[in-house]
N, C-alpha and C. Protein backbone atom coordinates (compact mmCIF):
# COMPACT_ATOMS: atom_id res chain seq x y z
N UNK A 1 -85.52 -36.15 190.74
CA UNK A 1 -84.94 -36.72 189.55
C UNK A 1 -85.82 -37.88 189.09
N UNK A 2 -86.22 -37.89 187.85
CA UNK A 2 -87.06 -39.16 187.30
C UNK A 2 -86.28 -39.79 186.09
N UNK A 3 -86.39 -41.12 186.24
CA UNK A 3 -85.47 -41.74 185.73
C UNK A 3 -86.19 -41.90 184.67
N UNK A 4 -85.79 -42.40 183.00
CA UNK A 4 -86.60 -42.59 181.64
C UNK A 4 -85.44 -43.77 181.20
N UNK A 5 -84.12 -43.97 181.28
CA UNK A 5 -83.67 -45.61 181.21
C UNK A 5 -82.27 -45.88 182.39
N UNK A 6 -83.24 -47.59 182.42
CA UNK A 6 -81.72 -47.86 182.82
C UNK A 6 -80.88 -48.93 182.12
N UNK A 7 -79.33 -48.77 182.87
CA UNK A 7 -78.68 -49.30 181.57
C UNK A 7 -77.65 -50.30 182.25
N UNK A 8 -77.10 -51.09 182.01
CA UNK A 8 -75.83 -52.09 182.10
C UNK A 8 -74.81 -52.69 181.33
N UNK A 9 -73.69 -51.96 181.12
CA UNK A 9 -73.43 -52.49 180.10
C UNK A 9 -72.10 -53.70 180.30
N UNK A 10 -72.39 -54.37 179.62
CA UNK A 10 -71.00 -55.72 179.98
C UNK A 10 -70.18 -55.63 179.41
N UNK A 11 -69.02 -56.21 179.67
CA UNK A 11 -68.31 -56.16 178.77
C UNK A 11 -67.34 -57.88 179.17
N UNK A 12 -67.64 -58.70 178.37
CA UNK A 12 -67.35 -60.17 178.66
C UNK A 12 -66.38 -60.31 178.16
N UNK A 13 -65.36 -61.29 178.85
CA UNK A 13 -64.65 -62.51 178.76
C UNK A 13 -64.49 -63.89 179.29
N UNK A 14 -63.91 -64.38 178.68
CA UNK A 14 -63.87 -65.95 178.82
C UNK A 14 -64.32 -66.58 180.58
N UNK A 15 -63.25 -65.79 181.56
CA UNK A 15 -63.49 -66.29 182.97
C UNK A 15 -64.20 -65.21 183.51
N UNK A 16 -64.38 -64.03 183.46
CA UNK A 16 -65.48 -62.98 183.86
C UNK A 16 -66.22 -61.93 182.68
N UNK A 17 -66.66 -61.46 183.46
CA UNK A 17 -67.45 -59.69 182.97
C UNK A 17 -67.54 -58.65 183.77
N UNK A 18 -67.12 -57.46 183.17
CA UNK A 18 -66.94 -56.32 184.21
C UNK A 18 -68.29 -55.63 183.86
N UNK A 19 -69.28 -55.21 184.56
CA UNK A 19 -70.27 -54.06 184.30
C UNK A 19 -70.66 -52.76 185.24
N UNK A 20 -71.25 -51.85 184.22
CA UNK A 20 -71.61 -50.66 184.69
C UNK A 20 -72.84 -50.40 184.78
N UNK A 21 -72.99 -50.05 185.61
CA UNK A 21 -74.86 -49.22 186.17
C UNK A 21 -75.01 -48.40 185.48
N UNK A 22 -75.92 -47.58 184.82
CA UNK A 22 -75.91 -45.83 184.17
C UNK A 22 -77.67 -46.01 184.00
N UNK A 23 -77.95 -44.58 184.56
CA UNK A 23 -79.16 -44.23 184.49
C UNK A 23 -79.34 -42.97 183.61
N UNK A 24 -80.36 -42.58 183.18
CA UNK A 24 -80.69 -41.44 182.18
C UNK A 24 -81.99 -40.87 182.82
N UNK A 25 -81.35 -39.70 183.01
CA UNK A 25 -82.77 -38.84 184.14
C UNK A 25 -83.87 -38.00 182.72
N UNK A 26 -84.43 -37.22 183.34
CA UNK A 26 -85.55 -36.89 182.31
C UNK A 26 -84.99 -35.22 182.26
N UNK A 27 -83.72 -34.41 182.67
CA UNK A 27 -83.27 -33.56 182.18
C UNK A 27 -81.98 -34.69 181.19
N UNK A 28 -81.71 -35.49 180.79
CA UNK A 28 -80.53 -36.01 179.70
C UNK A 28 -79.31 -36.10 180.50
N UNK A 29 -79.31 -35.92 181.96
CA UNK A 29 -78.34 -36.19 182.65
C UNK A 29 -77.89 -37.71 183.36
N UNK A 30 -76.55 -38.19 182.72
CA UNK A 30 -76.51 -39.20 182.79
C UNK A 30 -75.24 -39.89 183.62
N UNK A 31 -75.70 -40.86 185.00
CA UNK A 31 -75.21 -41.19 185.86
C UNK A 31 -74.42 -42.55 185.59
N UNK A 32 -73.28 -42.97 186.05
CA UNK A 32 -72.61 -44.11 185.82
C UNK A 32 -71.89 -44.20 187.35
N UNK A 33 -71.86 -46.04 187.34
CA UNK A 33 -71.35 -46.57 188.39
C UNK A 33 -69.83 -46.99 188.63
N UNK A 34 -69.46 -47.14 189.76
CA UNK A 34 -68.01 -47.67 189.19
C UNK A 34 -68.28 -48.92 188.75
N UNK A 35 -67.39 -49.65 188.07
CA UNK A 35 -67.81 -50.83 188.03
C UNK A 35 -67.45 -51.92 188.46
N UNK A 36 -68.23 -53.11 188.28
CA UNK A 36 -68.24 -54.53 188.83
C UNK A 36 -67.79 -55.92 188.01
N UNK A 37 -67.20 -56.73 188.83
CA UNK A 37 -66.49 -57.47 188.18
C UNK A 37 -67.14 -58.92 188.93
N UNK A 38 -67.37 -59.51 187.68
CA UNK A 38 -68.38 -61.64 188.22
C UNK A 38 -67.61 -61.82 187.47
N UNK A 39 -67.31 -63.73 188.10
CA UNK A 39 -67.00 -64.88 187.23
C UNK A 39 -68.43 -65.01 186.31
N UNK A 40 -68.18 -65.07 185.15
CA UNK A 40 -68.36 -65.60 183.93
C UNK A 40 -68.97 -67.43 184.07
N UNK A 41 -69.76 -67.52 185.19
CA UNK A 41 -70.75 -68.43 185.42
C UNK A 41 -71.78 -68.29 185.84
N UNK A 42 -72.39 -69.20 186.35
CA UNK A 42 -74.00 -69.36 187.12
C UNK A 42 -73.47 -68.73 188.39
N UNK A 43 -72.83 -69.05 188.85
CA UNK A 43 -72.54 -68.13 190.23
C UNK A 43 -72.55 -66.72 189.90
N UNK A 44 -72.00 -65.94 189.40
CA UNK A 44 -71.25 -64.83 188.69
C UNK A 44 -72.57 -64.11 188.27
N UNK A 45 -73.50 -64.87 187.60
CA UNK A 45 -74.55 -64.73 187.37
C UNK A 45 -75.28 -63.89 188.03
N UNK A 46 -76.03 -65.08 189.18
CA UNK A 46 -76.99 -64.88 190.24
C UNK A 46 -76.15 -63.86 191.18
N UNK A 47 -74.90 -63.53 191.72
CA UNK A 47 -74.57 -62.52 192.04
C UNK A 47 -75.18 -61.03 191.30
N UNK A 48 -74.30 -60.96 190.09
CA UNK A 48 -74.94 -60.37 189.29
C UNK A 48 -76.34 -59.22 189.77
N UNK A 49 -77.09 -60.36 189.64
CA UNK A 49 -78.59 -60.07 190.29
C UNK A 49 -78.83 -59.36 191.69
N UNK A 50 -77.96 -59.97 192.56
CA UNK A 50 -77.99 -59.33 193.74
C UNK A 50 -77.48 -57.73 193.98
N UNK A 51 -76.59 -57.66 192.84
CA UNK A 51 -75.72 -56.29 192.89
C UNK A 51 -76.96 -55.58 192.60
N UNK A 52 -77.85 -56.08 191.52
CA UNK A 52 -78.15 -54.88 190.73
C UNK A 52 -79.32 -54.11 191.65
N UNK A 53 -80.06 -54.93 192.61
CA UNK A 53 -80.93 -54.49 194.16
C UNK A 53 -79.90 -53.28 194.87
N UNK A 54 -78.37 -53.44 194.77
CA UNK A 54 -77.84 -52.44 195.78
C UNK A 54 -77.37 -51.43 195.55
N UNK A 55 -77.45 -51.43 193.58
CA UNK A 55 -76.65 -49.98 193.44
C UNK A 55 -77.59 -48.76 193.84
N UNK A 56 -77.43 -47.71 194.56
CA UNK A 56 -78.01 -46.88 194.60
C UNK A 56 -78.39 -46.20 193.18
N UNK A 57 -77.96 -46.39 192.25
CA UNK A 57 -78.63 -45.29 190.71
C UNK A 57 -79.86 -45.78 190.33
N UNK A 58 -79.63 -47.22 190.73
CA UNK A 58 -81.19 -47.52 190.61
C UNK A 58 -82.26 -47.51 191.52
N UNK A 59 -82.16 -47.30 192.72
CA UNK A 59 -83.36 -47.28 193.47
C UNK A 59 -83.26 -45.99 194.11
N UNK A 60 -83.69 -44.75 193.27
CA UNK A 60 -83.65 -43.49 193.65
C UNK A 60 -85.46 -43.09 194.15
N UNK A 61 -85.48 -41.78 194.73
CA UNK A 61 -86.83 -41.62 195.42
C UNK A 61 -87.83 -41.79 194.49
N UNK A 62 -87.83 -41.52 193.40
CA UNK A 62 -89.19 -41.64 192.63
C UNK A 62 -89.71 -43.23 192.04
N UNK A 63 -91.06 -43.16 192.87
CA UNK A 63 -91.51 -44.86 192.72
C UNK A 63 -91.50 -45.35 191.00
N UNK A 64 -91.98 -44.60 190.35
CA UNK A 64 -91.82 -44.78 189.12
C UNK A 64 -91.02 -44.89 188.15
N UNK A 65 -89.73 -44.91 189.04
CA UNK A 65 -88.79 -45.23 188.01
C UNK A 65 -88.41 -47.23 188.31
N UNK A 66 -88.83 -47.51 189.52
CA UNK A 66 -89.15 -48.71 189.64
C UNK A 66 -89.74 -49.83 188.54
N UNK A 67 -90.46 -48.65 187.65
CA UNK A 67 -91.43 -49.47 186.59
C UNK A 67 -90.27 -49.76 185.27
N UNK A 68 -89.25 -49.09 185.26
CA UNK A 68 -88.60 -48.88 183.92
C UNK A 68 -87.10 -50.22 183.67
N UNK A 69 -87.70 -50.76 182.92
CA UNK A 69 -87.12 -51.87 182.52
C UNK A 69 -85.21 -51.56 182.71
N UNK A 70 -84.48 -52.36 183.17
CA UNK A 70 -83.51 -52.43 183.20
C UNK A 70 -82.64 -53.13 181.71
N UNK A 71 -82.13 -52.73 181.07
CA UNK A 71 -81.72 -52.98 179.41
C UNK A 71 -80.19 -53.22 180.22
N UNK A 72 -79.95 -54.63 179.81
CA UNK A 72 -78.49 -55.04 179.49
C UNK A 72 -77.60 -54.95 178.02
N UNK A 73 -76.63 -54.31 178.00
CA UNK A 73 -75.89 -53.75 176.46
C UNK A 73 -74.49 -54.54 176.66
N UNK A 74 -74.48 -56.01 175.60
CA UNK A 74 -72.66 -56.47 175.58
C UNK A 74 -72.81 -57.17 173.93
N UNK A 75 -71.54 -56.90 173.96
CA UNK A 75 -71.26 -57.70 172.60
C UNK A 75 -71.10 -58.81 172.21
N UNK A 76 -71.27 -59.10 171.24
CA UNK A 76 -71.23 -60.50 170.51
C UNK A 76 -69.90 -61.18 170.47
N UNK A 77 -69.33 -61.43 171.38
CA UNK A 77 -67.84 -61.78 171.54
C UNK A 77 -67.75 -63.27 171.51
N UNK A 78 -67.30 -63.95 170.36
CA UNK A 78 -67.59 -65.26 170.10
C UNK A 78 -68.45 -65.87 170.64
N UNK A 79 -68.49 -66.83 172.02
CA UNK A 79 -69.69 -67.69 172.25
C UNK A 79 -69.56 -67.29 174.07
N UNK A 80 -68.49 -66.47 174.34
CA UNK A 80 -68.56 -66.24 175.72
C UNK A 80 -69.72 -65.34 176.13
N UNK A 81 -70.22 -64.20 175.25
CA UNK A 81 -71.64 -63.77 175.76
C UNK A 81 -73.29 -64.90 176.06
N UNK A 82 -73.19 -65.46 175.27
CA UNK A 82 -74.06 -65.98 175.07
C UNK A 82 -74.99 -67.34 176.60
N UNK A 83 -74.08 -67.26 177.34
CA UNK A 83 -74.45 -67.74 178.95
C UNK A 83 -75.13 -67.06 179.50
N UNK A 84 -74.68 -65.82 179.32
CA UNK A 84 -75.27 -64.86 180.18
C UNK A 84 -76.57 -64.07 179.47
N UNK A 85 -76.42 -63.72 178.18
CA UNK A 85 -77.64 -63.39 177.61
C UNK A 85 -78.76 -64.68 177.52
N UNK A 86 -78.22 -65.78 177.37
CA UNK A 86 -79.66 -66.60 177.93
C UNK A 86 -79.82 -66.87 178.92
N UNK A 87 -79.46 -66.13 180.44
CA UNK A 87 -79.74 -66.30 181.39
C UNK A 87 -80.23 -64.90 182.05
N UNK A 88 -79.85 -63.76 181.54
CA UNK A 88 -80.88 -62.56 182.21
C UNK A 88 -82.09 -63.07 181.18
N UNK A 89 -82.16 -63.58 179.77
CA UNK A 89 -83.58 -63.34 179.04
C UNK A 89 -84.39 -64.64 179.51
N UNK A 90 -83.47 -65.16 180.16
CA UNK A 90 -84.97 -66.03 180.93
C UNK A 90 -85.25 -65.58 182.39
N UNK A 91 -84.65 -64.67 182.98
CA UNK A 91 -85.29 -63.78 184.26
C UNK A 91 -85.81 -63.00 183.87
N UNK A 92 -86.03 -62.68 182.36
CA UNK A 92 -87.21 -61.55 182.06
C UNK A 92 -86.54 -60.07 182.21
N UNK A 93 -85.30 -59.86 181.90
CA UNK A 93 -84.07 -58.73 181.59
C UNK A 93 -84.42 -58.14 179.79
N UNK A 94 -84.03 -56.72 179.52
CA UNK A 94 -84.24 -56.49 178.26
C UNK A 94 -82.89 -56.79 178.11
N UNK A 95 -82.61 -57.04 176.72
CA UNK A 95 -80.49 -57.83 176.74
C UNK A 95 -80.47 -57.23 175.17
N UNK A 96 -79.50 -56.30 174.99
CA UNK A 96 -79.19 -56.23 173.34
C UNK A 96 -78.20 -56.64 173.59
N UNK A 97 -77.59 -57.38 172.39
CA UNK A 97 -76.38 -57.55 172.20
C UNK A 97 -75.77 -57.21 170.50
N UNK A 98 -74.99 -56.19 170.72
CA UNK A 98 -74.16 -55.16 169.40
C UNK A 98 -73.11 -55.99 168.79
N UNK A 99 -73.10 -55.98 167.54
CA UNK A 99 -72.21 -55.95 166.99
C UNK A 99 -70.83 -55.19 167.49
N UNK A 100 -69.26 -56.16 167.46
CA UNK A 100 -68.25 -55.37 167.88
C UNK A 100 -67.78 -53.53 167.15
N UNK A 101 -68.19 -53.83 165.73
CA UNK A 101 -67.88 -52.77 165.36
C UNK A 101 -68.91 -51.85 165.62
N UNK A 102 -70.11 -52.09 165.84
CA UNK A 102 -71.31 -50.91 166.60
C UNK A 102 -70.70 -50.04 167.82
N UNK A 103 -70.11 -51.23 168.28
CA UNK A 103 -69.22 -50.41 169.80
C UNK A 103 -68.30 -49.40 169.87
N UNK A 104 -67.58 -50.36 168.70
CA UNK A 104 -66.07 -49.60 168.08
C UNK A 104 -66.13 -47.58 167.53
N UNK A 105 -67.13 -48.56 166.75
CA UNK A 105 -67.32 -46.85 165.95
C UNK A 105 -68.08 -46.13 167.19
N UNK A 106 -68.63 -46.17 167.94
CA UNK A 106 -69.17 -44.99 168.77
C UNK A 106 -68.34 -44.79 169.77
N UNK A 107 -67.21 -45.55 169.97
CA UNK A 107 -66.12 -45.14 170.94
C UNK A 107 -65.02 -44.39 170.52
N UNK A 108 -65.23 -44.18 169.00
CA UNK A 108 -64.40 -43.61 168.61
C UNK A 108 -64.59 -41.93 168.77
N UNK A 109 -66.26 -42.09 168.64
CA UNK A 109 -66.44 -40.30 168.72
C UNK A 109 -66.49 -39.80 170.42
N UNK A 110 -66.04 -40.77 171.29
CA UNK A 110 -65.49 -40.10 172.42
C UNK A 110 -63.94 -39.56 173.05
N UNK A 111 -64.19 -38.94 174.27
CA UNK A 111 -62.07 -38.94 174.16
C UNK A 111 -61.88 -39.31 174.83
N UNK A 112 -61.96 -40.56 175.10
CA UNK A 112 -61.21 -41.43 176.00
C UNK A 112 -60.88 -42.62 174.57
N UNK A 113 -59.48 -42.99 174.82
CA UNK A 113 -58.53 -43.33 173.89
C UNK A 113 -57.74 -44.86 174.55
N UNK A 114 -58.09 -45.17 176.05
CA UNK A 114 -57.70 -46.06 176.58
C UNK A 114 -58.38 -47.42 176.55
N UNK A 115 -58.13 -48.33 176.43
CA UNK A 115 -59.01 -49.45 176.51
C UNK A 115 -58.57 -50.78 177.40
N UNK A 116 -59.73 -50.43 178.71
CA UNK A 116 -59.53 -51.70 179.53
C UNK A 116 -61.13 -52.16 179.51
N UNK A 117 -60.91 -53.33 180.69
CA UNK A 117 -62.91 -54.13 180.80
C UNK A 117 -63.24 -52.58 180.91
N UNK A 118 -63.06 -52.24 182.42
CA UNK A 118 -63.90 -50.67 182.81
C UNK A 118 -64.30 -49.76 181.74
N UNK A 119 -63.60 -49.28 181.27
CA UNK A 119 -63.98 -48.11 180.30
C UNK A 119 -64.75 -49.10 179.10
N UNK A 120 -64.40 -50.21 178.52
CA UNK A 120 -65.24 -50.96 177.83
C UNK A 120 -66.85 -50.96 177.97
N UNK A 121 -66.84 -51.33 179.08
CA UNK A 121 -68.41 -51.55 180.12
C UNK A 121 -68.69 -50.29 180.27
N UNK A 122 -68.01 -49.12 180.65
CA UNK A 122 -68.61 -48.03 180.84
C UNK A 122 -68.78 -46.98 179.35
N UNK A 123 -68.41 -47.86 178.26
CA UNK A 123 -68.49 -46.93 176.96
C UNK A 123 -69.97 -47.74 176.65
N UNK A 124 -70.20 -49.08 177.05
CA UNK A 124 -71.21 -49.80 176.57
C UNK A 124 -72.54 -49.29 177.26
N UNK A 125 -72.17 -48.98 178.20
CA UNK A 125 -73.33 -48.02 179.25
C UNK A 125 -73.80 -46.75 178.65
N UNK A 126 -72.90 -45.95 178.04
CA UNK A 126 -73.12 -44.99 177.47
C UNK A 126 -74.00 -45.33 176.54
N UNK A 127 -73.11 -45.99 175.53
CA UNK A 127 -74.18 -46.70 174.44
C UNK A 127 -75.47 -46.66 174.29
N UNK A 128 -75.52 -47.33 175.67
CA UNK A 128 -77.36 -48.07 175.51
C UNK A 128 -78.01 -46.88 176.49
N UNK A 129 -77.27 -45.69 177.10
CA UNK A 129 -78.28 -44.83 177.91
C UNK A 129 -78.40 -43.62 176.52
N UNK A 130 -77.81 -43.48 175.22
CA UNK A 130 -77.70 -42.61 174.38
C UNK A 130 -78.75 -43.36 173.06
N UNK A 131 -78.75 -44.25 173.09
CA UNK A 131 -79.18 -45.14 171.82
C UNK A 131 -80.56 -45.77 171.69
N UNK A 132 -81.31 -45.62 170.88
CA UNK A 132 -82.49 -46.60 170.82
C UNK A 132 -82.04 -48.27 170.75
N UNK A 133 -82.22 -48.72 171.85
CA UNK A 133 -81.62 -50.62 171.48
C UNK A 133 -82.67 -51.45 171.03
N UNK A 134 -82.12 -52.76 170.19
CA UNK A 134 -83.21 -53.54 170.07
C UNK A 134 -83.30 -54.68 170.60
N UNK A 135 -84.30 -55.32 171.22
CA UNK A 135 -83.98 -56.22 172.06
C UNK A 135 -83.69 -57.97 171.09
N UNK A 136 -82.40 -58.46 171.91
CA UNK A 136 -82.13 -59.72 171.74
C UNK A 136 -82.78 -60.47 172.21
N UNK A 137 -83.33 -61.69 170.69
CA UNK A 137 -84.03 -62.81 171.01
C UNK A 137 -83.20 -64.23 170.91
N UNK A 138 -83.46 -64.97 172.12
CA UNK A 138 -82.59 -66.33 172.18
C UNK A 138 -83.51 -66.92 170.27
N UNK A 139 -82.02 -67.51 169.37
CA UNK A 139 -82.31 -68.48 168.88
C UNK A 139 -83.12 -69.40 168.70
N UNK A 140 -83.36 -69.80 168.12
CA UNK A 140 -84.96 -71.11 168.25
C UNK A 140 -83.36 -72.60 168.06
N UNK A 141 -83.75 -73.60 168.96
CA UNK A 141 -83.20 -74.72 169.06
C UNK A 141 -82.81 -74.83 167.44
N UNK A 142 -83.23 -75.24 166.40
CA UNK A 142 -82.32 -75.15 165.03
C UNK A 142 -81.63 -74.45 164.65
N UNK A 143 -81.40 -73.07 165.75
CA UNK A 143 -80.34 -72.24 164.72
C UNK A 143 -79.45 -72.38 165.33
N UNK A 144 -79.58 -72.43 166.90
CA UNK A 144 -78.44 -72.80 167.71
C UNK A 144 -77.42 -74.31 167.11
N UNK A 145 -78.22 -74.92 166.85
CA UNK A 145 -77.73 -76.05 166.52
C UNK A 145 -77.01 -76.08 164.78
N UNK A 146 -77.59 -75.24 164.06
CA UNK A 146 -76.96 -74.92 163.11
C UNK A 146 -75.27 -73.74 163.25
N UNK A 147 -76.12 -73.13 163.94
CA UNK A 147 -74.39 -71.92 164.65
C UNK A 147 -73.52 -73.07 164.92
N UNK A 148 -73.40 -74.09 165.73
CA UNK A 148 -73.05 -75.25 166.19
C UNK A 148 -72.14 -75.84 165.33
N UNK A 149 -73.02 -76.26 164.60
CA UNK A 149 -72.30 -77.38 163.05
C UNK A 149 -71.44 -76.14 162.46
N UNK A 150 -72.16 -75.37 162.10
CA UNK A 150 -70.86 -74.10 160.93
C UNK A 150 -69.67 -74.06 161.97
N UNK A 151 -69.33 -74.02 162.88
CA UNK A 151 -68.20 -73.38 164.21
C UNK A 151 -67.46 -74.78 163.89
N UNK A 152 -68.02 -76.06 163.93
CA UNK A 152 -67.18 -77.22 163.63
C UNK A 152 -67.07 -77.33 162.20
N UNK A 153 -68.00 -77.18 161.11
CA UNK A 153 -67.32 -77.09 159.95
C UNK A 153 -65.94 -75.96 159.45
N UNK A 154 -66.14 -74.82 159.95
CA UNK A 154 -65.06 -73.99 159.64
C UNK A 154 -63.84 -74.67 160.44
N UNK A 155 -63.75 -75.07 161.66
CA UNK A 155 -62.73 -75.66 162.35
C UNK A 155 -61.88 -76.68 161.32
N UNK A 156 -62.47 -77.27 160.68
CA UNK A 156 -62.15 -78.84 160.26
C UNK A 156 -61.94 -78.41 159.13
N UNK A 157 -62.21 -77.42 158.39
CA UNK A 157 -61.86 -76.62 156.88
C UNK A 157 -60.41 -75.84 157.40
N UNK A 158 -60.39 -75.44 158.12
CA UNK A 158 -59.13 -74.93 158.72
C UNK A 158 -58.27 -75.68 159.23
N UNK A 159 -58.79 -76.86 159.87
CA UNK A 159 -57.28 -78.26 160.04
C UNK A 159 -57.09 -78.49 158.09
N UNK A 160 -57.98 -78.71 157.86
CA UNK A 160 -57.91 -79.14 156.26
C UNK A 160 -56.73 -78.83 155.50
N UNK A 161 -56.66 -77.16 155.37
CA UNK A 161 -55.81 -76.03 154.95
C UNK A 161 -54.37 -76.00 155.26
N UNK A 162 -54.40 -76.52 156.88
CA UNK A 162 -52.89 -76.68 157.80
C UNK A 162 -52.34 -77.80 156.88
N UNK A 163 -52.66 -79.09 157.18
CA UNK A 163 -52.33 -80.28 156.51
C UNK A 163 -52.66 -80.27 155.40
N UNK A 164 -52.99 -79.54 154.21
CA UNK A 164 -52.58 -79.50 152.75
C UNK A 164 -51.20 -78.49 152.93
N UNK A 165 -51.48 -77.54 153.78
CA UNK A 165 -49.92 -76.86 153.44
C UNK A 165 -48.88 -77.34 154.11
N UNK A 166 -48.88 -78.27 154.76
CA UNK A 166 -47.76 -78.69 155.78
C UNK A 166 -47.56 -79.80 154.77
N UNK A 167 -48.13 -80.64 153.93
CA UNK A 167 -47.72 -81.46 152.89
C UNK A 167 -47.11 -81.25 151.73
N UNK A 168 -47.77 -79.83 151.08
CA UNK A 168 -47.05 -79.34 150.27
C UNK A 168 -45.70 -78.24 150.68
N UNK A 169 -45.30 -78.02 151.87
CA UNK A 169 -44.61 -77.91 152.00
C UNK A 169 -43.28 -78.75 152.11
N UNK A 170 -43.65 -79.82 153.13
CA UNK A 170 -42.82 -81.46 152.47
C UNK A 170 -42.38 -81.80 151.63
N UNK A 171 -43.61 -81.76 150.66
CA UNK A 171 -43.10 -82.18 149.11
C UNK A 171 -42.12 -81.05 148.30
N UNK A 172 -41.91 -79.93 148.67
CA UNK A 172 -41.29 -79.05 147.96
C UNK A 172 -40.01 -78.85 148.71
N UNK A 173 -39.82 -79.38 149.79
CA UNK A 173 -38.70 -79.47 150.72
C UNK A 173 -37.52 -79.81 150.06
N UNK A 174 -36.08 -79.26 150.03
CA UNK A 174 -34.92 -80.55 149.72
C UNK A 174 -34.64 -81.65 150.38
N UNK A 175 -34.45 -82.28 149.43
CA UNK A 175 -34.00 -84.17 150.13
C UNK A 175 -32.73 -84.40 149.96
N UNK A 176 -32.15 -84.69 150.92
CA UNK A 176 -30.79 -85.50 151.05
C UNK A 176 -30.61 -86.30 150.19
């Protein structure tokens, strides 16, 4: 069996991420792991790393599949991905990260109809062992810092909105 990709796909939240192994052989036959569950830190992390040395899908007999980049596939899920995609892309990991509705719509043309982390992570595996991905680049320090400011401007436009309507609601109130 010769391997042509491998794949991981995450599927994040706030205190963890569940992921799946999946390899793509060079007949289109395609292998998936059960999956694994880290805290959603630096610990969680560097574990992470250690798993990915023990799954057997990846270290099968042919030396050359050794050479083939390991591609991480999770979504853009507010700001909880974003730890972890700048921490495999500075160990030198390929990392896309999809749009939610990219996910959505290709889970739709499967039949599985259930939705937990597992099948999440393991639809995201599919994903990226079926799909041409493109690889995610960390931000340059100004945009981060601009993402930054907009996340607190919308916040404070949205207290804004509360307390104009909680006033005009007051004022339109009956009075004793």
């Amino acid at each position: 069996m010769k391997l042509i990709k491998k794949v991981i796909g995450v599927d994040i939240s706030k205190d963890s991420f569940t992921v799946r192994f999946g390899t793509l052989d060079q007949d289109l036959q395609q292998k998936t792991s059960k999956p694994f569950t880290f805290k959603n830190n630096p610990a969680g992390f560097n574990q992470l790393l250690k798993t990915i040395s023990k799954v057997h899908y990846f270290n099968c007999e042919d030396l050359s599949s050794k050479d083939i980049p390991v591609w991480f596939i999770m979504e853009a899920t507010g700001v909880y991905y974003e730890n972890l995609a700048y921490f495999l892309t500075e160990n030198k990991f390929s990392v896309s990260v999809l749009l939610a509705n990219k996910v959505k719509n290709f889970s739709k043309t499967l039949e599985n109809k259930s939705k937990t982390d597992d099948i999440d992570a393991a639809i995201q595996t599919q994903y990226g062992l079926e799909k041409t991905l493109k690889a995610w680049t960390p931000p340059s320090g100004i945009f981060r810092e601009l993402k930054e400011l907009t996340r607190e401007y919308r916040s404070i436009k949205e207290s804004i909105t509360i307390i104009k309507n909680q006033m005009h609601a007051k004022s339109c109130a009956y009075k004793c």
